[in-house]
Protein backbone atom coordinates (compact mmCIF):
# COMPACT_ATOMS: atom_id res chain seq x y z
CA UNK A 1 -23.16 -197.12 77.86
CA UNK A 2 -24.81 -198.93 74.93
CA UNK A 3 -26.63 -196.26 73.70
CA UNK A 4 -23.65 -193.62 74.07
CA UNK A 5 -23.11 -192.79 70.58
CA UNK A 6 -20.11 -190.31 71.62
CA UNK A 7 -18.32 -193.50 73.15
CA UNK A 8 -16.11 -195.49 71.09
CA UNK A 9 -14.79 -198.61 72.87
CA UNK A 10 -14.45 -197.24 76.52
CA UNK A 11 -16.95 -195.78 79.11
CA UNK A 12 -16.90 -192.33 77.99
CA UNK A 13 -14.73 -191.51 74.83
CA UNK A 14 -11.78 -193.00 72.84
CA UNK A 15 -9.54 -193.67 75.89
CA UNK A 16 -9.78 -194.91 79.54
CA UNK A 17 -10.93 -192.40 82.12
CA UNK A 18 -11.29 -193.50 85.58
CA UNK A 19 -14.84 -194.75 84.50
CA UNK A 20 -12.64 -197.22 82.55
CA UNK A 21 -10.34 -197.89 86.10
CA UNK A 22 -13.38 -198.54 88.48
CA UNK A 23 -14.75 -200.80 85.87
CA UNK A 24 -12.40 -203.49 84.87
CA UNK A 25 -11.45 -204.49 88.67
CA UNK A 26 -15.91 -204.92 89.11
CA UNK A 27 -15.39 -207.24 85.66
CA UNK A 28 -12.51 -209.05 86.81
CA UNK A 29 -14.74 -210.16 90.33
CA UNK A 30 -17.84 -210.78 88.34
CA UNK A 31 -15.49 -213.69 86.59
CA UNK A 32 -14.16 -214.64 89.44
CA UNK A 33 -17.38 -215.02 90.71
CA UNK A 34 -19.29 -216.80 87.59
CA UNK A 35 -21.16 -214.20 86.75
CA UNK A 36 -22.98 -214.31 83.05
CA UNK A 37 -21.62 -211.23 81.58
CA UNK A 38 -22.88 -212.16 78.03
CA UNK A 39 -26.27 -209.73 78.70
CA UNK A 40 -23.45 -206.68 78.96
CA UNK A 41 -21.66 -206.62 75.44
CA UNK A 42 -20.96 -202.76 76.10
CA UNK A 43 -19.55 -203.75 79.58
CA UNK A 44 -17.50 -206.77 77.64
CA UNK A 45 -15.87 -204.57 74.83
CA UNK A 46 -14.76 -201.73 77.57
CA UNK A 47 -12.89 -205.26 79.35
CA UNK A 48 -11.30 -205.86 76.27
CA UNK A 49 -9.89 -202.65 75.09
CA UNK A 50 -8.65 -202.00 78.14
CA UNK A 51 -6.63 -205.22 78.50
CA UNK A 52 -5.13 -204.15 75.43
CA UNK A 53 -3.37 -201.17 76.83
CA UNK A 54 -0.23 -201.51 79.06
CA UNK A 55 -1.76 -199.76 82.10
CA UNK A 56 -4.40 -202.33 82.39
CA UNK A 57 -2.48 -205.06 80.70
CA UNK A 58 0.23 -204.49 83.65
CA UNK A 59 -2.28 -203.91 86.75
CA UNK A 60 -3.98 -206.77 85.92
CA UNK A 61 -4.34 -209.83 88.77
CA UNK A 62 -2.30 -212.06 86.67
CA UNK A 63 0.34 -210.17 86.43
CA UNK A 64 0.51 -209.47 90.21
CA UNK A 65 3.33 -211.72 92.10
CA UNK A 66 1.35 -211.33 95.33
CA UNK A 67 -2.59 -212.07 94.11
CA UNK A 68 -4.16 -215.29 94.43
């Protein structure tokens, strides 16, 4: 993803594709989990934009009456 030049601030393009969907759920675990995701800045800025749109923003765990 790093070296994608055609990708601007989401797996593939300039909005979430279901690249983007299968993605932020693996992030959210890898937290959860301690994982060190400072060696995947690429990985880290796909995270972020997507927890700035209302899709993800609204799926997300914390949002989620029923997740622990």
């Amino acid at each position: 993803m790093q070296e994608d030049r055609s990708r601007v601030g989401f797996c593939f393009g300039q909005g979430p594709t279901l690249a983007d969907a299968y993605l932020v759920p693996q992030v959210e675990s890898a937290r959860r989990f301690g994982v060190d995701l400072a060696r995947g800045p690429a990985i880290l800025e796909v995270d972020g934009n997507c927890g700035r749109t209302e899709p993800f923003r609204l799926a997300a765990p914390s949002n989620q009456l029923d997740a622990s």
